[in-house]
C-alpha atoms as a PDB file:
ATOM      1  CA  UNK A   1      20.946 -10.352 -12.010  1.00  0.00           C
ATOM      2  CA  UNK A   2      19.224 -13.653 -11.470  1.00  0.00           C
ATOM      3  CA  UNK A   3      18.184 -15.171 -14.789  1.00  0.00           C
ATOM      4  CA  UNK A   4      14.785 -16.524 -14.790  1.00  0.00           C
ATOM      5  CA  UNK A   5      14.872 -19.134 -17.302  1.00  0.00           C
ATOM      6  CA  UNK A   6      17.328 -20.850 -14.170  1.00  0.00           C
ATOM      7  CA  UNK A   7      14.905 -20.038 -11.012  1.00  0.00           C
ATOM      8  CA  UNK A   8      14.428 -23.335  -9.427  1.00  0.00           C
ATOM      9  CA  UNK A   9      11.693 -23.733  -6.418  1.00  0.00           C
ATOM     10  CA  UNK A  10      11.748 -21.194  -3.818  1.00  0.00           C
ATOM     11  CA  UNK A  11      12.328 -17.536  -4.823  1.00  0.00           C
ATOM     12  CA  UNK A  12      11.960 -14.238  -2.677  1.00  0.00           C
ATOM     13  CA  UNK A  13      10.741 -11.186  -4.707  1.00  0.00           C
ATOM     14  CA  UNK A  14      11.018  -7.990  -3.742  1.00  0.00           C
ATOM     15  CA  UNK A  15      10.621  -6.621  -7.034  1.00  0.00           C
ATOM     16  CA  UNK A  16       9.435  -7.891 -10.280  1.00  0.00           C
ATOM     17  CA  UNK A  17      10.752  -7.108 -14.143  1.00  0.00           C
ATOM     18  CA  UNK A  18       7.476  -6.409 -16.678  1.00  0.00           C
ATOM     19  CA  UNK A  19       8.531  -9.917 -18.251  1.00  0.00           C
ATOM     20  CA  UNK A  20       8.117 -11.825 -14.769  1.00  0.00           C
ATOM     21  CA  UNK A  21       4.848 -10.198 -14.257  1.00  0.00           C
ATOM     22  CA  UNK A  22       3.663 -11.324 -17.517  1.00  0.00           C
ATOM     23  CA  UNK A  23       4.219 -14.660 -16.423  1.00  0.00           C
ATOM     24  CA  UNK A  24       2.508 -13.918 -13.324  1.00  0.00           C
ATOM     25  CA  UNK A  25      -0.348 -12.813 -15.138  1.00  0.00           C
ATOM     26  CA  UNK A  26      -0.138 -16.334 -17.079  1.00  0.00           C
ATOM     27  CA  UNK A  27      -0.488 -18.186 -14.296  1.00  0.00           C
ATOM     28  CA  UNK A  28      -3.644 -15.854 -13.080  1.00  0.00           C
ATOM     29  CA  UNK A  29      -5.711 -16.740 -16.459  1.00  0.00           C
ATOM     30  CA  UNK A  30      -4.781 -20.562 -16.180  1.00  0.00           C
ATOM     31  CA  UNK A  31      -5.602 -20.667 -12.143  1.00  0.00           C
ATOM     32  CA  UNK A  32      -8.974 -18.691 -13.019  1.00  0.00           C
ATOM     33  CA  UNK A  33     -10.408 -20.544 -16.022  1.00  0.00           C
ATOM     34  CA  UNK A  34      -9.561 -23.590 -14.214  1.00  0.00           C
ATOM     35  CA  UNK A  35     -12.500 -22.836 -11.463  1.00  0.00           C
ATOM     36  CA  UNK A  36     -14.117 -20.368 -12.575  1.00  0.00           C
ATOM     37  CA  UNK A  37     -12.461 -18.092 -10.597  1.00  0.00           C
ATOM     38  CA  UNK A  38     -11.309 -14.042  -9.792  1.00  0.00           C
ATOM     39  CA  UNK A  39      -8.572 -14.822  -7.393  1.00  0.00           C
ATOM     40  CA  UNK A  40      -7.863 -11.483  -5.336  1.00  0.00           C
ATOM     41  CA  UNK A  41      -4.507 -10.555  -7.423  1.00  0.00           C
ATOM     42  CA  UNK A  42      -3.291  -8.288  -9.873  1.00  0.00           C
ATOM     43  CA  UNK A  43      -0.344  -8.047 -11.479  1.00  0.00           C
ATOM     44  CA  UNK A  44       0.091  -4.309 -10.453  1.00  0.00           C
ATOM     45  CA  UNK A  45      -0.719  -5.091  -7.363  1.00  0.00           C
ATOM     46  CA  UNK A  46       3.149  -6.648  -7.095  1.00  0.00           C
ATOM     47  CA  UNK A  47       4.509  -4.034  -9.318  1.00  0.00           C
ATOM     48  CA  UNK A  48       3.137  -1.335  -6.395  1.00  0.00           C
ATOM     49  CA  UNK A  49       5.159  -2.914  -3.690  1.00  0.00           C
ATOM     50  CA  UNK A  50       7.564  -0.743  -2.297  1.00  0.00           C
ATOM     51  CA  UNK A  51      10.552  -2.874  -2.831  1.00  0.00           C
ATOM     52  CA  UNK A  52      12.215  -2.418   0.672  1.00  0.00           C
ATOM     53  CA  UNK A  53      11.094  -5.677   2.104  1.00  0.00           C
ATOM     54  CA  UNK A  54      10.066  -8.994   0.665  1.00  0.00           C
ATOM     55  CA  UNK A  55       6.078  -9.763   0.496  1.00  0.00           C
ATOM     56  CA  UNK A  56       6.067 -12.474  -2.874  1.00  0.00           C
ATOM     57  CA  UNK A  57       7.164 -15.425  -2.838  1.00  0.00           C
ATOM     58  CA  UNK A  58       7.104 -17.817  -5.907  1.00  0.00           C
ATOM     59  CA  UNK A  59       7.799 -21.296  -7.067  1.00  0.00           C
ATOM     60  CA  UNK A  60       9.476 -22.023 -10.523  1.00  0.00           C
ATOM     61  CA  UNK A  61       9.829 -25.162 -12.625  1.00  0.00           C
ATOM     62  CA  UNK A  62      12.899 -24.864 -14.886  1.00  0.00           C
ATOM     63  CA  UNK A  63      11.988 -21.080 -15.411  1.00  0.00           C
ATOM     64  CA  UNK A  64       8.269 -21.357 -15.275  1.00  0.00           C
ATOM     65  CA  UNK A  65       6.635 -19.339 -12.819  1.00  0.00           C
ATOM     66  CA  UNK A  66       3.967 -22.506 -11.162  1.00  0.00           C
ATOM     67  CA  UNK A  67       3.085 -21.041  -7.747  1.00  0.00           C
ATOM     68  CA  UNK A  68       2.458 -17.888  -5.797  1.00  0.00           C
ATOM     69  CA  UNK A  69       1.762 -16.322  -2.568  1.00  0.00           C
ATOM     70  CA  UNK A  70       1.617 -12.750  -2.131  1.00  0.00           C
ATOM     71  CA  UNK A  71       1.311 -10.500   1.221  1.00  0.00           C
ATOM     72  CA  UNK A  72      -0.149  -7.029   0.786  1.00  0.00           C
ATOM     73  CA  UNK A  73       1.905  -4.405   2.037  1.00  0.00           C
ATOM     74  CA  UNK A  74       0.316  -2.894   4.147  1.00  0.00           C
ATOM     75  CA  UNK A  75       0.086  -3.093   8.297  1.00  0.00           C
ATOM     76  CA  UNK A  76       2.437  -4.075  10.257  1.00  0.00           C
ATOM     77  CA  UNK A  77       0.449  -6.717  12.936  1.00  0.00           C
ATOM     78  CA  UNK A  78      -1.995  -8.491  10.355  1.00  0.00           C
ATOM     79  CA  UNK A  79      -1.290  -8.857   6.462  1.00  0.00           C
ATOM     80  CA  UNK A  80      -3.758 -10.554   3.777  1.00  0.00           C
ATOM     81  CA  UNK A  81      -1.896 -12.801   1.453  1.00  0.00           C
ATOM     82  CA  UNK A  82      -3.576 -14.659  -1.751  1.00  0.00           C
ATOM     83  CA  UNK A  83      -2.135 -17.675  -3.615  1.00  0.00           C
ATOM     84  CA  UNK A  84      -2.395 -19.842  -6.481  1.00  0.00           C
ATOM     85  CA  UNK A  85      -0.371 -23.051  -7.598  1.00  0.00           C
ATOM     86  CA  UNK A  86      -0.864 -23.816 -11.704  1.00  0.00           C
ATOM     87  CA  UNK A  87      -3.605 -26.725 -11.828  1.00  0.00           C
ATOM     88  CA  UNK A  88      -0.697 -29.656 -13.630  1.00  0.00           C
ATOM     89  CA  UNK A  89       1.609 -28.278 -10.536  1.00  0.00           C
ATOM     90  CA  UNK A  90      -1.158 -28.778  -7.734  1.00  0.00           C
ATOM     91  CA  UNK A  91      -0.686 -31.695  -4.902  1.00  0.00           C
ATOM     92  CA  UNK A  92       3.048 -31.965  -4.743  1.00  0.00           C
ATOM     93  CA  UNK A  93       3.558 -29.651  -1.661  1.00  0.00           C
ATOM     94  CA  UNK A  94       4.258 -26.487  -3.241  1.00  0.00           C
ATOM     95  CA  UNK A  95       1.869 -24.183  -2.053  1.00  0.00           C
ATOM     96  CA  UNK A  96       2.685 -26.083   1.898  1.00  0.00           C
ATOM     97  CA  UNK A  97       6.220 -24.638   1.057  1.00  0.00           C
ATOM     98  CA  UNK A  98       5.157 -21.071   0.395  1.00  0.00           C
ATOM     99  CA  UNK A  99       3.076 -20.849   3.457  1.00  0.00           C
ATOM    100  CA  UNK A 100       5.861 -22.880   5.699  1.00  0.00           C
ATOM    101  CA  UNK A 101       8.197 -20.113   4.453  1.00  0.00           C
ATOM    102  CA  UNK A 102       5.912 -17.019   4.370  1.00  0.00           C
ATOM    103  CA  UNK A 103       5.280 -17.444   8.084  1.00  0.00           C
ATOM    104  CA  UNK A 104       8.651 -17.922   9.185  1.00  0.00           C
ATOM    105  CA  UNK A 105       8.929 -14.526   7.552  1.00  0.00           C
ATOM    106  CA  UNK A 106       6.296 -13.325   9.603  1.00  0.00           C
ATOM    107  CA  UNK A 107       7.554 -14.495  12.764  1.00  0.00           C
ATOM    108  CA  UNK A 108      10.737 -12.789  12.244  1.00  0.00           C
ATOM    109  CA  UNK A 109       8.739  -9.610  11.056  1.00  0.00           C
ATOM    110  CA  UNK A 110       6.750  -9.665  14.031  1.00  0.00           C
ATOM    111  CA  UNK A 111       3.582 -10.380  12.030  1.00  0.00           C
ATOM    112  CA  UNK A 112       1.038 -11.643  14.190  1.00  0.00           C
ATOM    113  CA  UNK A 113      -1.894 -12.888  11.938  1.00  0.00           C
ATOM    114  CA  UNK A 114      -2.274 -14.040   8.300  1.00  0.00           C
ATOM    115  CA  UNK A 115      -5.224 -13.203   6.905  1.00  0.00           C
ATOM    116  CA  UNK A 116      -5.720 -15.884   4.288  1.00  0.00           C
ATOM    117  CA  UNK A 117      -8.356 -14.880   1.305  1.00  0.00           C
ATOM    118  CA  UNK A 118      -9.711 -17.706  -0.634  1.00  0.00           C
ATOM    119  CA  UNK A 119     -12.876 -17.827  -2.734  1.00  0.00           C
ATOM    120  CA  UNK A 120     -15.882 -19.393  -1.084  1.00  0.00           C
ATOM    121  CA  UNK A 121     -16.299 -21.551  -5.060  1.00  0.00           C
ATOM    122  CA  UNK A 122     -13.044 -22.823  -5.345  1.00  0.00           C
ATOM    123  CA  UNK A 123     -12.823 -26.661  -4.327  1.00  0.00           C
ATOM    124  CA  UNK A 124      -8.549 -26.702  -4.033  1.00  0.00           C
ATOM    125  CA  UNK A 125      -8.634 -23.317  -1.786  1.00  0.00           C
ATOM    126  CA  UNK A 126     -11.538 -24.306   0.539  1.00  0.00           C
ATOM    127  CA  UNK A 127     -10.169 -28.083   0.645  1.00  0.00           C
ATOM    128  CA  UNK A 128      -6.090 -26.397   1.683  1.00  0.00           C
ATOM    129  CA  UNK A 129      -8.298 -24.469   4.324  1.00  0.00           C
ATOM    130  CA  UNK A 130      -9.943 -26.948   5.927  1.00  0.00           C
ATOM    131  CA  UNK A 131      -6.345 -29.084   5.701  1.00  0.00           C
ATOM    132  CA  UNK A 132      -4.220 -26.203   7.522  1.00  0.00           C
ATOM    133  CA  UNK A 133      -6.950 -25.617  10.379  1.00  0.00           C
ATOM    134  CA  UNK A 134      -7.370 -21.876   9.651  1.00  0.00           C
ATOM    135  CA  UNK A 135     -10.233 -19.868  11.469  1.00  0.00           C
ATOM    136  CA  UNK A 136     -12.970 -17.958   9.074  1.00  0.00           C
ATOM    137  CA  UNK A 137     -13.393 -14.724  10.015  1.00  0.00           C
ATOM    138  CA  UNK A 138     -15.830 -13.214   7.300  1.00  0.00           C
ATOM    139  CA  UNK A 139     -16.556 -12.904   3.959  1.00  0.00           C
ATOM    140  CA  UNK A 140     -17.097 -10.121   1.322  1.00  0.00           C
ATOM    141  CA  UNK A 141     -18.608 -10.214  -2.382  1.00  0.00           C
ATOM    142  CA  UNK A 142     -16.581  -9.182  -5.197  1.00  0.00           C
ATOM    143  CA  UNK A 143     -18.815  -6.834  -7.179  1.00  0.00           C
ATOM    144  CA  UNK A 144     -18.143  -5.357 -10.999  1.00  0.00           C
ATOM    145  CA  UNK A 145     -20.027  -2.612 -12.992  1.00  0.00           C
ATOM    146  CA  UNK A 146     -21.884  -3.927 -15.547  1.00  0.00           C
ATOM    147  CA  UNK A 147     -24.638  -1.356 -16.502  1.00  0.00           C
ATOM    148  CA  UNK A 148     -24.004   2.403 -14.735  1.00  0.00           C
ATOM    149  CA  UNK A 149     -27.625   3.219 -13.594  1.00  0.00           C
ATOM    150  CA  UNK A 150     -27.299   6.662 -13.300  1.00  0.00           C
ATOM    151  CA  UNK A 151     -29.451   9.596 -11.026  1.00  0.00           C
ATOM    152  CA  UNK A 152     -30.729  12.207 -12.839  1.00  0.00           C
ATOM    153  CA  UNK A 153     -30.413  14.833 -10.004  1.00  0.00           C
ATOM    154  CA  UNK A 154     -29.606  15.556  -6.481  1.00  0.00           C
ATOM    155  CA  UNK A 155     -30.686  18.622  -4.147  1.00  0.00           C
ATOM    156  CA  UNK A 156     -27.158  19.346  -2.338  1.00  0.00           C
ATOM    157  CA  UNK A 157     -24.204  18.755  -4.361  1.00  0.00           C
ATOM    158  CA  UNK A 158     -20.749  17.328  -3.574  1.00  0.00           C
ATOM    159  CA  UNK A 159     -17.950  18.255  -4.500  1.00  0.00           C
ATOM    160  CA  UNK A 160     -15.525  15.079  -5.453  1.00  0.00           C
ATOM    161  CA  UNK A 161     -11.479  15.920  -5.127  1.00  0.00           C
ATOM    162  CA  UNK A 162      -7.973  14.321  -5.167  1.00  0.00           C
ATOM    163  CA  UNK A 163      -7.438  14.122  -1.804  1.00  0.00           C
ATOM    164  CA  UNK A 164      -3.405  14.958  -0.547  1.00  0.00           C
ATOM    165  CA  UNK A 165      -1.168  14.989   2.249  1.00  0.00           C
ATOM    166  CA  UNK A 166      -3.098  17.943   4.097  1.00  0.00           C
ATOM    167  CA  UNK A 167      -6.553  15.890   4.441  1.00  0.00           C
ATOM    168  CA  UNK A 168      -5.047  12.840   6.016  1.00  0.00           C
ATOM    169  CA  UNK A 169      -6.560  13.519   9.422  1.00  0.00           C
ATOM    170  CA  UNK A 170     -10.000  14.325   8.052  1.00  0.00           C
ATOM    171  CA  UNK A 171     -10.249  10.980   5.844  1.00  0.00           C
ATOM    172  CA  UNK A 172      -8.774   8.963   8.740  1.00  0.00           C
ATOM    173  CA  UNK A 173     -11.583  10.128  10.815  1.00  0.00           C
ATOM    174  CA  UNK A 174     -14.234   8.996   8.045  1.00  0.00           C
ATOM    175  CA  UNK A 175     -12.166   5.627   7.943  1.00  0.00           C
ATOM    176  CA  UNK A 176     -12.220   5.265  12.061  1.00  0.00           C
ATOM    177  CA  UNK A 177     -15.897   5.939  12.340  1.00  0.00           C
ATOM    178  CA  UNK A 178     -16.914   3.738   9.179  1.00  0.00           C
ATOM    179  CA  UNK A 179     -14.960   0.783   9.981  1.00  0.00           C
ATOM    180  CA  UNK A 180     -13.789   1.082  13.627  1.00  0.00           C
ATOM    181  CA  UNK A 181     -10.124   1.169  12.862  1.00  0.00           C
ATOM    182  CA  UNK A 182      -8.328   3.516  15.250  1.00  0.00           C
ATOM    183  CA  UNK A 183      -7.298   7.067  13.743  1.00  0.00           C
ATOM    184  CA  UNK A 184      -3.562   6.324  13.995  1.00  0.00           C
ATOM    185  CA  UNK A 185      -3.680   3.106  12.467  1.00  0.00           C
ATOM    186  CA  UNK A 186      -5.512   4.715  10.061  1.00  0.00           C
ATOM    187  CA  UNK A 187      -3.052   7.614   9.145  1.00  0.00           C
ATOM    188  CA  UNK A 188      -0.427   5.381   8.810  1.00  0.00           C
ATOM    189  CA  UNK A 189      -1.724   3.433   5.743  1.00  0.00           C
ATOM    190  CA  UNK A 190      -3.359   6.365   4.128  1.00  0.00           C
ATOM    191  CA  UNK A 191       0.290   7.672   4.235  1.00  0.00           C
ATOM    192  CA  UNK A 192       1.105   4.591   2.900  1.00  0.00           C
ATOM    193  CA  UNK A 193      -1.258   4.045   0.447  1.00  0.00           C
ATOM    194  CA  UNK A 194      -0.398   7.612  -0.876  1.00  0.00           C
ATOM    195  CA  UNK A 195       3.097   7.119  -1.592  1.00  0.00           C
ATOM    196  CA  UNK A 196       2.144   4.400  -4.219  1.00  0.00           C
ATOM    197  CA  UNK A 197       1.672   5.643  -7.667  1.00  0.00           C
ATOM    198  CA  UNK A 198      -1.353   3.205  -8.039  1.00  0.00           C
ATOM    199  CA  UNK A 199      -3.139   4.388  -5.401  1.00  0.00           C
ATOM    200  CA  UNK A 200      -5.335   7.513  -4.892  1.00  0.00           C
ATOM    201  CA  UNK A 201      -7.225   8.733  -2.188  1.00  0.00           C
ATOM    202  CA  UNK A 202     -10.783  10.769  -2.674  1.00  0.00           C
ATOM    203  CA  UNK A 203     -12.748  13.109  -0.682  1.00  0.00           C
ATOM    204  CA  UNK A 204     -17.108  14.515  -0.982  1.00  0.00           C
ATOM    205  CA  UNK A 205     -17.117  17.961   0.527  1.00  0.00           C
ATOM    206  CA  UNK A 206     -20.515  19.392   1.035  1.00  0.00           C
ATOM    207  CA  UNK A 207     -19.874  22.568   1.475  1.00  0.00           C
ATOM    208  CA  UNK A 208     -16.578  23.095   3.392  1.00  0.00           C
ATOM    209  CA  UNK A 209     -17.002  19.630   5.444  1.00  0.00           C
ATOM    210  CA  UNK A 210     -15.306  17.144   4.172  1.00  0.00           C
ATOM    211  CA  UNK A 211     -17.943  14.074   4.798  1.00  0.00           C
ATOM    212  CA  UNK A 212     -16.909  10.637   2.385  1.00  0.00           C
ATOM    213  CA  UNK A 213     -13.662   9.085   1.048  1.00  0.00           C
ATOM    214  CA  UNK A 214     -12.458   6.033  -0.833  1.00  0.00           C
ATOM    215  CA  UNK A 215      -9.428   4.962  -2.016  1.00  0.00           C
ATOM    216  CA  UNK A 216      -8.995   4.000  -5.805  1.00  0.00           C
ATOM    217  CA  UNK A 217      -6.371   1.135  -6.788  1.00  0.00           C
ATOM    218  CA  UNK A 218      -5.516   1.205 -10.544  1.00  0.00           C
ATOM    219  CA  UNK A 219      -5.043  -2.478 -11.722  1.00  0.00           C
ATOM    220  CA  UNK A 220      -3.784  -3.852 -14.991  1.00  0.00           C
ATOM    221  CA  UNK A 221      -7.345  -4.502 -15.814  1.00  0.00           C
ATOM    222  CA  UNK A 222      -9.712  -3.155 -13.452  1.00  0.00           C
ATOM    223  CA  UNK A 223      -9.797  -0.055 -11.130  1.00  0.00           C
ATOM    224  CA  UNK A 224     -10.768  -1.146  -7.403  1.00  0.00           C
ATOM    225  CA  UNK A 225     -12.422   0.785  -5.128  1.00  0.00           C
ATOM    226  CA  UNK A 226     -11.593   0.435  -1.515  1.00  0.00           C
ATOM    227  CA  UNK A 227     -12.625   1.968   2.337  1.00  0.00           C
ATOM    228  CA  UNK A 228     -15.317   3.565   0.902  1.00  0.00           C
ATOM    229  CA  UNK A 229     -16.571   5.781   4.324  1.00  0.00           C
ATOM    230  CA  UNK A 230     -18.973   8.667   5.163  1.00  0.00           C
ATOM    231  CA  UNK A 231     -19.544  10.214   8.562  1.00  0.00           C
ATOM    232  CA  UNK A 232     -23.059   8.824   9.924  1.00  0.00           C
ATOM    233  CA  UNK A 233     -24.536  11.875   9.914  1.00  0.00           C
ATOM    234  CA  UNK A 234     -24.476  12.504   6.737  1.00  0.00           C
ATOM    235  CA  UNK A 235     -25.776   8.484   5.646  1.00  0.00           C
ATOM    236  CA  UNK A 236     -28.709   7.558   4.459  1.00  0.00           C
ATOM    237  CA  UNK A 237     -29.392  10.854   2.594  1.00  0.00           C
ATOM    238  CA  UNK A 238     -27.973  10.064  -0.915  1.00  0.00           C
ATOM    239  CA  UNK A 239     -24.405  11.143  -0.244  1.00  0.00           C
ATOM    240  CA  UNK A 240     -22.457   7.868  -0.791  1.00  0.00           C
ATOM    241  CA  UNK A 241     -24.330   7.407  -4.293  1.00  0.00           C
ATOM    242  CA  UNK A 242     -23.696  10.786  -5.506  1.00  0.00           C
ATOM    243  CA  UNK A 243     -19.762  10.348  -4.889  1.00  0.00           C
ATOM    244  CA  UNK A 244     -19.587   7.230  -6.276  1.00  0.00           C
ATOM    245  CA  UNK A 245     -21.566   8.285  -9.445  1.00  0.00           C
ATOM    246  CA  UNK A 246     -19.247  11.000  -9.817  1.00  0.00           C
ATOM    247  CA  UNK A 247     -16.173   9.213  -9.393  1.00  0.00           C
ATOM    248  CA  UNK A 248     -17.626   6.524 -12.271  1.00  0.00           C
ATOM    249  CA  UNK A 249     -17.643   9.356 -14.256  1.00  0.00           C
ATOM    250  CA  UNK A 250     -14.872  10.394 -14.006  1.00  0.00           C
ATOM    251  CA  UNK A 251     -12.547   6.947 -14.844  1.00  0.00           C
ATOM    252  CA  UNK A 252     -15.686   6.301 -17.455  1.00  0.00           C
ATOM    253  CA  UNK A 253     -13.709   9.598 -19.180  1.00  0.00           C
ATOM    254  CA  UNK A 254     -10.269   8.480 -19.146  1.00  0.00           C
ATOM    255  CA  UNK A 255     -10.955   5.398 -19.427  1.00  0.00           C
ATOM    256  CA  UNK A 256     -12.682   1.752 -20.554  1.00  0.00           C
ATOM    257  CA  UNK A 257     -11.483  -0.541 -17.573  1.00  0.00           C
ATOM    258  CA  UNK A 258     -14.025  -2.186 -15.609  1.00  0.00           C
ATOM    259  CA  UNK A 259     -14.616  -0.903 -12.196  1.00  0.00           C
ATOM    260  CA  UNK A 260     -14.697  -3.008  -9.303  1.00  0.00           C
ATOM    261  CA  UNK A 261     -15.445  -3.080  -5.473  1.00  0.00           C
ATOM    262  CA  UNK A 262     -15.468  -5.617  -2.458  1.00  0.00           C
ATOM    263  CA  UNK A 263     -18.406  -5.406   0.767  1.00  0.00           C
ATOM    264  CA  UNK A 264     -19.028  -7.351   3.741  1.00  0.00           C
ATOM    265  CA  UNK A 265     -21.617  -9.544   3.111  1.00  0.00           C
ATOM    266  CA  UNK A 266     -23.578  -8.917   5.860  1.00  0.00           C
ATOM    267  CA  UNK A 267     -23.434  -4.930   4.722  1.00  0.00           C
ATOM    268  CA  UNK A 268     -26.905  -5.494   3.318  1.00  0.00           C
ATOM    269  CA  UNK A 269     -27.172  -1.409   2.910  1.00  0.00           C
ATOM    270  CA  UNK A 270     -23.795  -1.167   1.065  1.00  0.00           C
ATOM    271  CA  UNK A 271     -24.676  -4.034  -1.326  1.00  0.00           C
ATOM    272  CA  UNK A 272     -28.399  -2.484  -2.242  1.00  0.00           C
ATOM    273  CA  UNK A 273     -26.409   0.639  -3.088  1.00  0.00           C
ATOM    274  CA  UNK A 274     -23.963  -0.807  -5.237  1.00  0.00           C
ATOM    275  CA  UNK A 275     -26.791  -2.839  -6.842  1.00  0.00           C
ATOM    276  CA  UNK A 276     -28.730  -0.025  -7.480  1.00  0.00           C
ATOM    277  CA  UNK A 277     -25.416   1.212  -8.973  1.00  0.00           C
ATOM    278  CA  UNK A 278     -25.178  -1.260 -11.617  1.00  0.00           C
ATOM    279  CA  UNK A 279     -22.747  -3.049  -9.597  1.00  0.00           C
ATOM    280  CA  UNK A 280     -23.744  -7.245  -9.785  1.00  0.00           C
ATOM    281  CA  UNK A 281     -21.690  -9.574  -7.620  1.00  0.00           C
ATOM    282  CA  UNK A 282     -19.128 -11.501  -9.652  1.00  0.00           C
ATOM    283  CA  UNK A 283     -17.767 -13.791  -6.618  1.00  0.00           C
ATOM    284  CA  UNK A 284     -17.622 -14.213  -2.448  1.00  0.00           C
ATOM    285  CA  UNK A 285     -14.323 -13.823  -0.538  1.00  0.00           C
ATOM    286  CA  UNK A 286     -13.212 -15.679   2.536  1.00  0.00           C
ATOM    287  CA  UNK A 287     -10.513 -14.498   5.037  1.00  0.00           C
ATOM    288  CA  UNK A 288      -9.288 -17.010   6.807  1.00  0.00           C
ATOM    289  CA  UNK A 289      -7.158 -16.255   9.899  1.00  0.00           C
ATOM    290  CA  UNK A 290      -3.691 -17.943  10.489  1.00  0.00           C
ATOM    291  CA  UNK A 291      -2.391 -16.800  14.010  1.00  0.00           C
ATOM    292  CA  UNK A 292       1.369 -17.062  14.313  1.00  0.00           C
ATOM    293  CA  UNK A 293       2.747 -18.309  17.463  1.00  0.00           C
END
């Protein structure tokens, strides 16, 4: 076993030992108080990988974990990656190194895009951006509960649920018509997403149709909530607030975490929702597109 107080520049992770992520987590505080920041990371989100293929890659300085570039795990054409390099650390080529090395991985994955995601407030990401040439694509706001404004009542009721292996069809439908991925693609990262123990998948019935799903990530400090999709017939009438009211409620009982979500900024419906929610936007998200040759 590789002793960490030796780890010199470049190391590929596959997995990660609690202590390591502790460090990681280290480096996530000093990187965010530095701007001002909520860099689009979590610890857990590392711990969740798989293990079966190498998606981290990190620079040490005589043990010290100083840099940082992660690929989600998910897809097998595009993959989202975030980074951060510790602020005393920063303009010696580091972060240059994890890129130059994290799309030679690609390459011999068969990757075909990065999808780089830096904040649209912080001055080093935006300035490495601009530097490397890569291609905005869009941007979404980071919002956080602050104060759950809830509805007293609603005329049809939902029915929230776990969702499992037998409604994968039905919620990749909801995902396919909400965000105009295809229903293959989609069934392959729900099945995915459901083999990770951080990850769970709801469903809304209203009656016996299943009409709205999400997909809950539990962090170390937050719970996310992702893909949130209902069927357009079914929008517009109060359906999408009731499920996510009710699925507040429910991780409001087990437990005190704060509860977060990301939209498309342009999603003006989505974001008057959430606001109306309680949900105020915390920080903006860029995705940057890297296509490798």
């Amino acid at each position: 076993m590789q002793n960490e107080k030796l780890m010199q520049g470049l190391v590929k992770k596959q997995t990660w030992t609690e202590a390591e992520l502790a460090q990681v987590g280290e480096l996530l505080e000093i990187c965010n108080a530095y701007e001002n920041l909520s860099l689009k990371l979590d610890p857990a989100m590392l711990r969740s990988h798989p293990g079966n293929e190498t998606n981290d890659f990190a620079w040490y300085e005589d043990g010290k974990l100083v840099g940082l570039l992660a690929l989600d795990d998910m897809g097998s054409k595009a993959r989202e990656m975030t980074g951060m390099v510790h602020p005393d650390f920063r303009h010696r080529g580091i972060f240059t190194a994890l890129l130059t090395t994290v799309i030679e991985e690609a390459k011999h994955r068969g990757i075909e895009r990065l999808v780089l995601i830096c904040e649209r407030f912080s001055r080093s990401g935006q300035a490495f951006v601009a530097a490397i040439g890569a291609q905005y694509d869009f941007s979404e706001h980071k919002m956080v509960l602050k104060t759950f404004n809830e509805r007293s009542s609603y005329q049809e009721r939902l029915h929230l649920q776990k969702a499992g292996c037998e409604d994968v069809d039905a919620i990749a439908r909801i995902i396919s018509t909400s965000f105009g991925q295809s229903e293959e693609g989609a069934k392959r990262h729900i099945v995915e997403s459901m083999h990770s123990p951080y990850r769970q998948y709801y469903y809304a019935k209203l009656g016996s149709e299943l009409i709205c799903s999400l997909n809950l990530f539990a962090g170390d400090t937050a719970f996310a909530i992702y893909g949130f999709g209902i069927l357009p017939q079914y929008r517009r009438r109060g359906f999408g607030r009731q499920m996510l009211e009710q699925l507040i409620k429910n991780i409001r009982s087990e437990s005190q975490k704060r509860i977060a979500l990301e939209v498309e900024t342009e999603n003006t419906n989505a974001i008057s929702l959430y606001r109306s929610c309680g949900f105020k936007e915390i920080t903006t998200y860029g995705y940057y597109n890297i296509d490798i040759e």
